[in-house]
C-alpha atoms as a PDB file:
ATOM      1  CA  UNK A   1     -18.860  33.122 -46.731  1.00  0.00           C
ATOM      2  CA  UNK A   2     -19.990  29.486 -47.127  1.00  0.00           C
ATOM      3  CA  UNK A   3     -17.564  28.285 -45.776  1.00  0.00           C
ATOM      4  CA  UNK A   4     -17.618  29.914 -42.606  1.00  0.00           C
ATOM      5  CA  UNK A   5     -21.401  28.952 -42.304  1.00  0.00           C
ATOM      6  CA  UNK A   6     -20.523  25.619 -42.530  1.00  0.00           C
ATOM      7  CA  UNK A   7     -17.981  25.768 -39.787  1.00  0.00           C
ATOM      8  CA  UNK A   8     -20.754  27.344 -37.634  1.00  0.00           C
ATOM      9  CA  UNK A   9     -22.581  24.384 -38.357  1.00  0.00           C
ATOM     10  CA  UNK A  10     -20.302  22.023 -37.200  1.00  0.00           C
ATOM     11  CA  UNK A  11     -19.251  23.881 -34.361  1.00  0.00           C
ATOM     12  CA  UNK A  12     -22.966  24.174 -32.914  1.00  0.00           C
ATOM     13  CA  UNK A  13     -23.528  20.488 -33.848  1.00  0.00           C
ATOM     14  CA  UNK A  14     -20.541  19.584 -31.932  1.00  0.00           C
ATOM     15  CA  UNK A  15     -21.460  21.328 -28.957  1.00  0.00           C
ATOM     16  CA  UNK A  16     -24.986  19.836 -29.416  1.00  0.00           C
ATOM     17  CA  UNK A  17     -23.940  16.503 -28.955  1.00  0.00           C
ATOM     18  CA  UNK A  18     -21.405  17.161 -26.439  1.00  0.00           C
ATOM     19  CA  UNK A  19     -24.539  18.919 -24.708  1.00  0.00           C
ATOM     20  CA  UNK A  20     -26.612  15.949 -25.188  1.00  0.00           C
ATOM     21  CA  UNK A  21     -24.794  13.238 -24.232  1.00  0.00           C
ATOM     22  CA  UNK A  22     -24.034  13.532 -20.580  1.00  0.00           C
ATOM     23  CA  UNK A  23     -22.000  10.926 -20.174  1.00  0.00           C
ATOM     24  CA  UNK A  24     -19.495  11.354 -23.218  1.00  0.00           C
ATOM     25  CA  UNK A  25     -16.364  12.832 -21.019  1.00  0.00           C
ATOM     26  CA  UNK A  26     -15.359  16.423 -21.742  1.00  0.00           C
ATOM     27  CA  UNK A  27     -13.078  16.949 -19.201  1.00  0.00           C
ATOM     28  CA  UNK A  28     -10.065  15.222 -18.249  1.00  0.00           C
ATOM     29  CA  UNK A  29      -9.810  12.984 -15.054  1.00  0.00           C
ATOM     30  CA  UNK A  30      -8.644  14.232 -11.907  1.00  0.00           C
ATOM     31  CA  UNK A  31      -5.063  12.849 -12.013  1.00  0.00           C
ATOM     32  CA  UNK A  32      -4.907  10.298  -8.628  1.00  0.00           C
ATOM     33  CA  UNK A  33      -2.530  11.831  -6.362  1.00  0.00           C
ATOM     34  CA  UNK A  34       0.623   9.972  -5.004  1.00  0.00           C
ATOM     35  CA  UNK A  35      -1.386  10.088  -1.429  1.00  0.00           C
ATOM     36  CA  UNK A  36      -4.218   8.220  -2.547  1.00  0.00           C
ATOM     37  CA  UNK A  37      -1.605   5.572  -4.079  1.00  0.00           C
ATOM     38  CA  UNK A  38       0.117   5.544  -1.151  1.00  0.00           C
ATOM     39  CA  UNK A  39      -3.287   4.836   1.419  1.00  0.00           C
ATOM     40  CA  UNK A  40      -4.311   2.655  -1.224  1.00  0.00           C
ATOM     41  CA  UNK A  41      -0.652   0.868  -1.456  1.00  0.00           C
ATOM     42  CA  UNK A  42      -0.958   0.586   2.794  1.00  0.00           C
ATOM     43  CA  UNK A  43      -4.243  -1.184   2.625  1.00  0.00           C
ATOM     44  CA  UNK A  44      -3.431  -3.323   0.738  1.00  0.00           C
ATOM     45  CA  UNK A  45      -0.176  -4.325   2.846  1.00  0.00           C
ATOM     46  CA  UNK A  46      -2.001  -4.533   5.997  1.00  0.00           C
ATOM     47  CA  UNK A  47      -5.172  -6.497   4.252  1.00  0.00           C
ATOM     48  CA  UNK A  48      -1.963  -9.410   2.547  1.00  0.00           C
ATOM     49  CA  UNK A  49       0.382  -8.748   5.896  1.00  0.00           C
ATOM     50  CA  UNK A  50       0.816 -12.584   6.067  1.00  0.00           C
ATOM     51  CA  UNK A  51       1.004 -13.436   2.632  1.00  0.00           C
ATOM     52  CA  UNK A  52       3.990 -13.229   0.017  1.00  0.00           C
ATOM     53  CA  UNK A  53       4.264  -9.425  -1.085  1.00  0.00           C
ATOM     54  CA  UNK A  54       6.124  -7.999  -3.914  1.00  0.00           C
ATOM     55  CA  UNK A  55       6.396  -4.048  -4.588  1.00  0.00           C
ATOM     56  CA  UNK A  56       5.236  -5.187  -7.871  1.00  0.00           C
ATOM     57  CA  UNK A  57       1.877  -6.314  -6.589  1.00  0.00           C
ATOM     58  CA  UNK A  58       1.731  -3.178  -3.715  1.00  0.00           C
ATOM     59  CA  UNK A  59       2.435  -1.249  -7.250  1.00  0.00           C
ATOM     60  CA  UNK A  60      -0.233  -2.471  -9.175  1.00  0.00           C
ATOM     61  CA  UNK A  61      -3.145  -2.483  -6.041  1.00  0.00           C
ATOM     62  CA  UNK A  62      -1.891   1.280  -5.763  1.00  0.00           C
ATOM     63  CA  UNK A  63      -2.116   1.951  -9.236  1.00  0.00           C
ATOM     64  CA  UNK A  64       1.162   3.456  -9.560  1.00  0.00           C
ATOM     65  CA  UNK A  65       4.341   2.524 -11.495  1.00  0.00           C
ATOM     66  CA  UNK A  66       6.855   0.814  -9.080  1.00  0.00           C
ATOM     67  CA  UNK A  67       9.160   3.517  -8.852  1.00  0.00           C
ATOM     68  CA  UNK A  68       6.216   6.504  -7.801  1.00  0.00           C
ATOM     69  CA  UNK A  69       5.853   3.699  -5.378  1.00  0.00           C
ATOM     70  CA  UNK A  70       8.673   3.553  -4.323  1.00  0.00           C
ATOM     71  CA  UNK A  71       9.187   7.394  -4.048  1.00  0.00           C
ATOM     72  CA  UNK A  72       5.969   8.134  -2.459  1.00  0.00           C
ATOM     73  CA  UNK A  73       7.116   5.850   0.386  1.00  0.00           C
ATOM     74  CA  UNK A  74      10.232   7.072   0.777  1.00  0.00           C
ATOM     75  CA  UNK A  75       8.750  10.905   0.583  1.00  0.00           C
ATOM     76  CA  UNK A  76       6.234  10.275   2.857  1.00  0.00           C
ATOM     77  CA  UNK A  77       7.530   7.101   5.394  1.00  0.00           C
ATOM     78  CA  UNK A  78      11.639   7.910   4.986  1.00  0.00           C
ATOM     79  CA  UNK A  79      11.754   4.219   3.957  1.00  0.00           C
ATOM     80  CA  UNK A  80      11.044   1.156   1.038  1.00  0.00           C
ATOM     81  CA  UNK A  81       7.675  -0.741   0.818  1.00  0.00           C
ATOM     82  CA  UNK A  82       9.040  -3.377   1.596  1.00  0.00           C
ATOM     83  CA  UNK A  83      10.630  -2.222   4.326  1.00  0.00           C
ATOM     84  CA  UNK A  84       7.455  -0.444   5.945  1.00  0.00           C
ATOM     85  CA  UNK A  85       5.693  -4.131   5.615  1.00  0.00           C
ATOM     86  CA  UNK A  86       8.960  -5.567   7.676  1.00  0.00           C
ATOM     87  CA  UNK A  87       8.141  -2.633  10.635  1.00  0.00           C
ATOM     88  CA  UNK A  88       4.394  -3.356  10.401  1.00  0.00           C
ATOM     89  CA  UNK A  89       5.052  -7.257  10.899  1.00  0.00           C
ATOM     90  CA  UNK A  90       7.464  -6.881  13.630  1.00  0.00           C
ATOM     91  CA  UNK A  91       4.852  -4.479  15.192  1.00  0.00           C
ATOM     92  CA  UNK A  92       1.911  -6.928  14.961  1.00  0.00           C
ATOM     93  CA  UNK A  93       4.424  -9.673  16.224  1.00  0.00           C
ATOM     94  CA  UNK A  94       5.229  -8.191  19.320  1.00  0.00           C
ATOM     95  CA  UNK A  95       1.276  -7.071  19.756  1.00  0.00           C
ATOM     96  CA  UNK A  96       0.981 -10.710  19.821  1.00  0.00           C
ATOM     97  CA  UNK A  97       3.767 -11.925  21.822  1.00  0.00           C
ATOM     98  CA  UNK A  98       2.780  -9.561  24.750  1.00  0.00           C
ATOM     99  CA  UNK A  99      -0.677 -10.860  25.068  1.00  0.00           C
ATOM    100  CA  UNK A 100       0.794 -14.194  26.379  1.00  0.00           C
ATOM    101  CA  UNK A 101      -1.577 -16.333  24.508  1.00  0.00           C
ATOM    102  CA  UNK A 102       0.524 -17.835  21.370  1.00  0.00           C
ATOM    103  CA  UNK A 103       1.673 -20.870  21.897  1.00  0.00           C
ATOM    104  CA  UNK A 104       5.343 -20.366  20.203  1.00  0.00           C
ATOM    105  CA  UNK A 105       6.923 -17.544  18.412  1.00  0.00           C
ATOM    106  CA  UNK A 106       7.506 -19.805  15.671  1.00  0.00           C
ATOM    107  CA  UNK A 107       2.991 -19.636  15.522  1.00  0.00           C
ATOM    108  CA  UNK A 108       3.800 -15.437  15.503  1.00  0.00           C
ATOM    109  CA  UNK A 109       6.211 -15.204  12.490  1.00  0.00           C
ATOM    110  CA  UNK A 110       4.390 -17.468  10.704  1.00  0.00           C
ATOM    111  CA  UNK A 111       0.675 -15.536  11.506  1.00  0.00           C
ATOM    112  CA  UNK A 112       2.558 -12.253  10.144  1.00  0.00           C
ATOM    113  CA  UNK A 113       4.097 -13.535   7.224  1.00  0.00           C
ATOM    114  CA  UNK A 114       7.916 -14.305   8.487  1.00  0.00           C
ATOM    115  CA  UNK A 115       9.061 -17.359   7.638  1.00  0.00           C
ATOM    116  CA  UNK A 116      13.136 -16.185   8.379  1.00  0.00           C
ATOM    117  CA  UNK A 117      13.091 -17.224  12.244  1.00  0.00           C
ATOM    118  CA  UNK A 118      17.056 -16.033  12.383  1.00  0.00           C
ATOM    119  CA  UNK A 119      16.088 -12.945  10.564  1.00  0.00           C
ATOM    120  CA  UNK A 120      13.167 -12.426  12.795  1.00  0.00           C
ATOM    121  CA  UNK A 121      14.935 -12.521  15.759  1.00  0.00           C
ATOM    122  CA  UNK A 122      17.574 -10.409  14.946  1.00  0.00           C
ATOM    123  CA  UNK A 123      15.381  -7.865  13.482  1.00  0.00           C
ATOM    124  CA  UNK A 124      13.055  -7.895  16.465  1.00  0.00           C
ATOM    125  CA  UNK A 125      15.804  -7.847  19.278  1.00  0.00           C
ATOM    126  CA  UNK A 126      17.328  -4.697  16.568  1.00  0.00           C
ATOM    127  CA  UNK A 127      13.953  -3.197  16.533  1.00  0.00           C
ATOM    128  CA  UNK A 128      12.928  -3.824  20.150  1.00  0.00           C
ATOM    129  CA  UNK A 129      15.911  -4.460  22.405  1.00  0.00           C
ATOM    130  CA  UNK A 130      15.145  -7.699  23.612  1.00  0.00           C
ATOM    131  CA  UNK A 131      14.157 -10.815  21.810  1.00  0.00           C
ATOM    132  CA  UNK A 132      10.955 -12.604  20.739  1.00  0.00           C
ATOM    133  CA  UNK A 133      11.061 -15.040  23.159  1.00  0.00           C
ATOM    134  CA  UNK A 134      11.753 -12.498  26.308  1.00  0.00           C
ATOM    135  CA  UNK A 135       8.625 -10.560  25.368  1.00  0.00           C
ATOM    136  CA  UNK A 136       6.632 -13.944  24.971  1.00  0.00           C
ATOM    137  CA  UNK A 137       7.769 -15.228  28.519  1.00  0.00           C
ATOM    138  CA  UNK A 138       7.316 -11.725  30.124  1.00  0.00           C
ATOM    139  CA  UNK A 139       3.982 -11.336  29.136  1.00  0.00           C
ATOM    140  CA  UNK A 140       3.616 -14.788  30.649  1.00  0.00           C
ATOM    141  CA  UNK A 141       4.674 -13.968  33.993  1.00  0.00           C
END
Protein backbone atom coordinates (compact mmCIF):
# COMPACT_ATOMS: atom_id res chain seq x y z
CA UNK A 1 0.00 0.00 0.00
CA UNK A 2 3.02 2.30 0.51
CA UNK A 3 4.29 1.69 -2.18
CA UNK A 4 1.66 2.55 -4.43
CA UNK A 5 1.29 5.95 -2.53
CA UNK A 6 4.57 6.69 -3.32
CA UNK A 7 4.17 6.07 -6.99
CA UNK A 8 1.17 8.48 -6.82
CA UNK A 9 3.51 10.83 -5.55
CA UNK A 10 5.83 10.77 -8.14
CA UNK A 11 3.44 10.53 -10.76
CA UNK A 12 1.56 13.87 -9.64
CA UNK A 13 5.00 15.51 -9.06
CA UNK A 14 5.96 14.63 -12.48
CA UNK A 15 3.05 15.98 -14.05
CA UNK A 16 3.50 19.06 -11.77
CA UNK A 17 6.57 20.01 -13.20
CA UNK A 18 5.80 19.05 -16.62
CA UNK A 19 2.69 21.44 -15.88
CA UNK A 20 4.88 24.10 -14.65
CA UNK A 21 7.45 24.44 -16.86
CA UNK A 22 6.06 25.52 -20.16
CA UNK A 23 8.80 25.39 -22.04
CA UNK A 24 10.29 21.84 -21.08
CA UNK A 25 9.08 19.91 -24.50
CA UNK A 26 6.48 17.18 -24.05
CA UNK A 27 5.74 16.49 -27.35
CA UNK A 28 7.79 15.49 -30.14
CA UNK A 29 8.65 17.87 -33.11
CA UNK A 30 6.73 17.98 -36.13
CA UNK A 31 9.03 15.88 -38.38
CA UNK A 32 10.07 18.58 -41.48
CA UNK A 33 8.57 17.22 -44.49
CA UNK A 34 10.63 16.38 -47.70
CA UNK A 35 8.62 19.57 -49.30
CA UNK A 36 9.85 21.98 -46.97
CA UNK A 37 13.52 20.49 -47.68
CA UNK A 38 12.96 20.65 -51.03
CA UNK A 39 11.63 24.76 -51.11
CA UNK A 40 14.24 25.22 -48.70
CA UNK A 41 16.97 23.19 -50.95
CA UNK A 42 15.55 25.62 -54.16
CA UNK A 43 16.21 28.79 -52.29
CA UNK A 44 19.04 28.23 -51.58
CA UNK A 45 20.09 27.29 -55.33
CA UNK A 46 18.57 30.29 -56.75
CA UNK A 47 20.02 32.69 -53.73
CA UNK A 48 24.16 30.78 -54.70
CA UNK A 49 23.02 30.37 -58.66
CA UNK A 50 26.47 31.87 -59.56
CA UNK A 51 28.55 30.43 -57.08
CA UNK A 52 30.21 26.84 -56.78
CA UNK A 53 27.34 24.37 -55.56
CA UNK A 54 27.68 20.95 -54.25
CA UNK A 55 24.52 18.63 -53.36
CA UNK A 56 26.41 18.40 -50.22
CA UNK A 57 25.94 22.05 -49.37
CA UNK A 58 22.07 22.14 -51.14
CA UNK A 59 21.89 19.01 -48.51
CA UNK A 60 22.90 20.61 -45.55
CA UNK A 61 20.89 24.32 -46.28
CA UNK A 62 17.84 21.82 -46.75
CA UNK A 63 18.47 19.98 -43.79
CA UNK A 64 18.22 16.70 -45.30
CA UNK A 65 20.69 13.81 -45.80
CA UNK A 66 22.04 13.89 -49.44
CA UNK A 67 20.24 11.06 -50.64
CA UNK A 68 16.36 12.41 -49.31
CA UNK A 69 17.83 15.14 -51.38
CA UNK A 70 18.39 13.62 -53.92
CA UNK A 71 15.05 11.63 -53.93
CA UNK A 72 12.87 14.47 -53.16
CA UNK A 73 14.16 16.04 -56.40
CA UNK A 74 13.85 13.36 -58.41
CA UNK A 75 10.11 12.63 -56.86
CA UNK A 76 9.09 15.91 -57.23
CA UNK A 77 11.33 17.62 -60.43
CA UNK A 78 11.97 13.99 -62.46
CA UNK A 79 15.63 15.07 -62.21
CA UNK A 80 19.21 15.56 -59.89
CA UNK A 81 19.98 18.82 -57.95
CA UNK A 82 22.41 19.38 -59.73
CA UNK A 83 20.85 19.01 -62.69
CA UNK A 84 17.75 21.36 -61.83
CA UNK A 85 20.61 24.18 -61.00
CA UNK A 86 22.07 23.41 -64.78
CA UNK A 87 18.14 24.14 -66.23
CA UNK A 88 17.77 27.14 -63.90
CA UNK A 89 21.22 28.66 -65.21
CA UNK A 90 20.58 28.03 -68.76
CA UNK A 91 17.12 29.65 -68.10
CA UNK A 92 18.50 32.84 -66.49
CA UNK A 93 21.19 32.83 -69.36
CA UNK A 94 18.97 33.07 -72.08
CA UNK A 95 16.67 35.73 -69.91
CA UNK A 96 19.76 37.63 -70.27
CA UNK A 97 20.91 37.08 -73.68
CA UNK A 98 17.45 38.18 -75.09
CA UNK A 99 17.46 41.50 -73.44
CA UNK A 100 20.35 42.55 -75.80
CA UNK A 101 22.23 44.37 -73.19
CA UNK A 102 25.34 41.95 -72.17
CA UNK A 103 28.15 42.73 -73.68
CA UNK A 104 29.41 38.94 -74.47
CA UNK A 105 28.05 35.60 -73.63
CA UNK A 106 31.23 34.85 -72.12
CA UNK A 107 29.81 38.07 -69.27
CA UNK A 108 26.35 35.55 -69.18
CA UNK A 109 27.97 32.18 -68.22
CA UNK A 110 30.10 33.69 -66.02
CA UNK A 111 27.01 35.97 -64.17
CA UNK A 112 25.17 32.41 -63.78
CA UNK A 113 27.83 30.42 -62.57
CA UNK A 114 29.16 28.54 -65.96
CA UNK A 115 32.50 28.66 -66.38
CA UNK A 116 32.39 25.45 -69.25
CA UNK A 117 31.85 27.84 -72.41
CA UNK A 118 31.91 24.42 -74.74
CA UNK A 119 29.58 22.85 -72.31
CA UNK A 120 27.44 25.88 -72.25
CA UNK A 121 26.94 26.06 -75.67
CA UNK A 122 26.16 22.74 -76.32
CA UNK A 123 23.82 22.50 -73.51
CA UNK A 124 22.06 25.71 -74.48
CA UNK A 125 21.77 25.02 -78.34
CA UNK A 126 20.45 21.13 -76.69
CA UNK A 127 18.15 22.95 -74.45
CA UNK A 128 17.06 25.76 -76.77
CA UNK A 129 17.66 24.93 -80.42
CA UNK A 130 19.84 27.56 -81.35
CA UNK A 131 22.97 28.83 -79.75
CA UNK A 132 24.01 31.50 -77.22
CA UNK A 133 25.29 33.71 -79.52
CA UNK A 134 22.08 33.58 -82.08
CA UNK A 135 19.81 34.57 -79.21
CA UNK A 136 22.36 37.40 -78.15
CA UNK A 137 22.50 38.87 -81.81
CA UNK A 138 18.69 38.40 -82.33
CA UNK A 139 17.74 40.23 -79.51
CA UNK A 140 20.11 42.81 -80.94
CA UNK A 141 18.46 43.28 -84.10
Amino acid sequence: MAEVRHRRRRRSAAAGLLTAIPHWPVEQPAERTAHAGLADAETYLLEHVAEHVTVDDVAAAARMSTRGLQSAFQRIHGTTPMSYLRNVRLLMARQQLETGEPRSVADVARSVGITHMGRFSGAYREEFGELPAETLRAARR
